[in-house]
C-alpha atoms as a PDB file:
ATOM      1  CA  UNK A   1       1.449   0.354  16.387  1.00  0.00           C
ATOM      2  CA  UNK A   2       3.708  -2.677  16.277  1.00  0.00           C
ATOM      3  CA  UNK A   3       0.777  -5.004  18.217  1.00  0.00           C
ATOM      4  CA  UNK A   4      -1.641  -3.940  16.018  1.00  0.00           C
ATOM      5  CA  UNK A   5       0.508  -4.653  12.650  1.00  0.00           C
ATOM      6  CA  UNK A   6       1.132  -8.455  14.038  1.00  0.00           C
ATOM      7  CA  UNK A   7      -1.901 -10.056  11.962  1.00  0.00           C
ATOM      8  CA  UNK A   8      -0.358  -8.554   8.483  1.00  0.00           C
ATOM      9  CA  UNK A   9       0.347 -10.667   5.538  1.00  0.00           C
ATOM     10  CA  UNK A  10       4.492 -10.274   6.713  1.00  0.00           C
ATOM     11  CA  UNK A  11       3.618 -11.493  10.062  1.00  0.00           C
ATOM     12  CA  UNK A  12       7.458 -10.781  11.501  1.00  0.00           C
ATOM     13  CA  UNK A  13       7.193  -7.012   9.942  1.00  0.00           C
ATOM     14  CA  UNK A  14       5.658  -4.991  12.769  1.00  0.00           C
ATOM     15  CA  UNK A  15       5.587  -1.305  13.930  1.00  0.00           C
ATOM     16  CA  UNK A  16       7.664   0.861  11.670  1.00  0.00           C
ATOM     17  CA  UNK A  17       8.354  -1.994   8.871  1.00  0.00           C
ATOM     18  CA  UNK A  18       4.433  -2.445   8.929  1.00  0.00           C
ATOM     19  CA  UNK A  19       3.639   1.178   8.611  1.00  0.00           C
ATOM     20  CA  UNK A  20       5.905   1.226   5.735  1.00  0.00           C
ATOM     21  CA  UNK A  21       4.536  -1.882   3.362  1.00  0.00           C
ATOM     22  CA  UNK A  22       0.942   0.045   4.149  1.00  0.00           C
ATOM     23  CA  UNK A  23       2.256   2.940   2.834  1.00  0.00           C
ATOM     24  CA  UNK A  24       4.281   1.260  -0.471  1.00  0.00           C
ATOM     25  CA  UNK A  25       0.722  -0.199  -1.072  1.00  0.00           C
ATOM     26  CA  UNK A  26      -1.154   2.967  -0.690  1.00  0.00           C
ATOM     27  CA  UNK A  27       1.211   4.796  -3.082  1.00  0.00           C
ATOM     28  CA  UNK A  28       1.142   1.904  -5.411  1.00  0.00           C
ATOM     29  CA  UNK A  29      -2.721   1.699  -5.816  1.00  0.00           C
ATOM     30  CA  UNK A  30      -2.666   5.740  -6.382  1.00  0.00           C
ATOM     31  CA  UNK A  31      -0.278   5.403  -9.024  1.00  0.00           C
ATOM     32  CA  UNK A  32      -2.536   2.572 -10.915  1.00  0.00           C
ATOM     33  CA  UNK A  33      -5.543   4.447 -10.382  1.00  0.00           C
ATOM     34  CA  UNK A  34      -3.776   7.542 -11.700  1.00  0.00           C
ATOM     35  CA  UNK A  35      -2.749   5.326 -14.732  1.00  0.00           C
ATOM     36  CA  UNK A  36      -6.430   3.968 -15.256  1.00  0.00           C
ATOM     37  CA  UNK A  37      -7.797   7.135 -15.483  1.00  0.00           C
ATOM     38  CA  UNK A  38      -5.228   8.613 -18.102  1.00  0.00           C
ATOM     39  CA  UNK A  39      -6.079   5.315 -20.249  1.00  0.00           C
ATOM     40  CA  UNK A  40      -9.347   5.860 -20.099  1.00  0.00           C
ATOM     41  CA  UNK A  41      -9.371   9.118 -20.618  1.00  0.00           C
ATOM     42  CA  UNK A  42      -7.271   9.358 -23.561  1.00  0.00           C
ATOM     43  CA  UNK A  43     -10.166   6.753 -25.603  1.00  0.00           C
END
């Protein structure tokens, strides 16, 4: 995986580091959308 995480936004963060910012991100948009939803729901 570390080729394929060369063209990133960290550029020097490949293979393992790479994986991980991917996964911080995922986990971070789940949490907004989570978030959203109880805003929205609540109105």
């Amino acid at each position: 995986m570390g080729y394929f995480n060369n063209w990133s936004m960290m550029g020097g963060a490949v293979g393992f580091g790479g994986d991980v910012i991917w996964i911080l991100v995922a986990i971070d948009l789940a949490l907004l959308g989570i978030w959203l939803w109880q805003k929205i729901s609540k109105k």
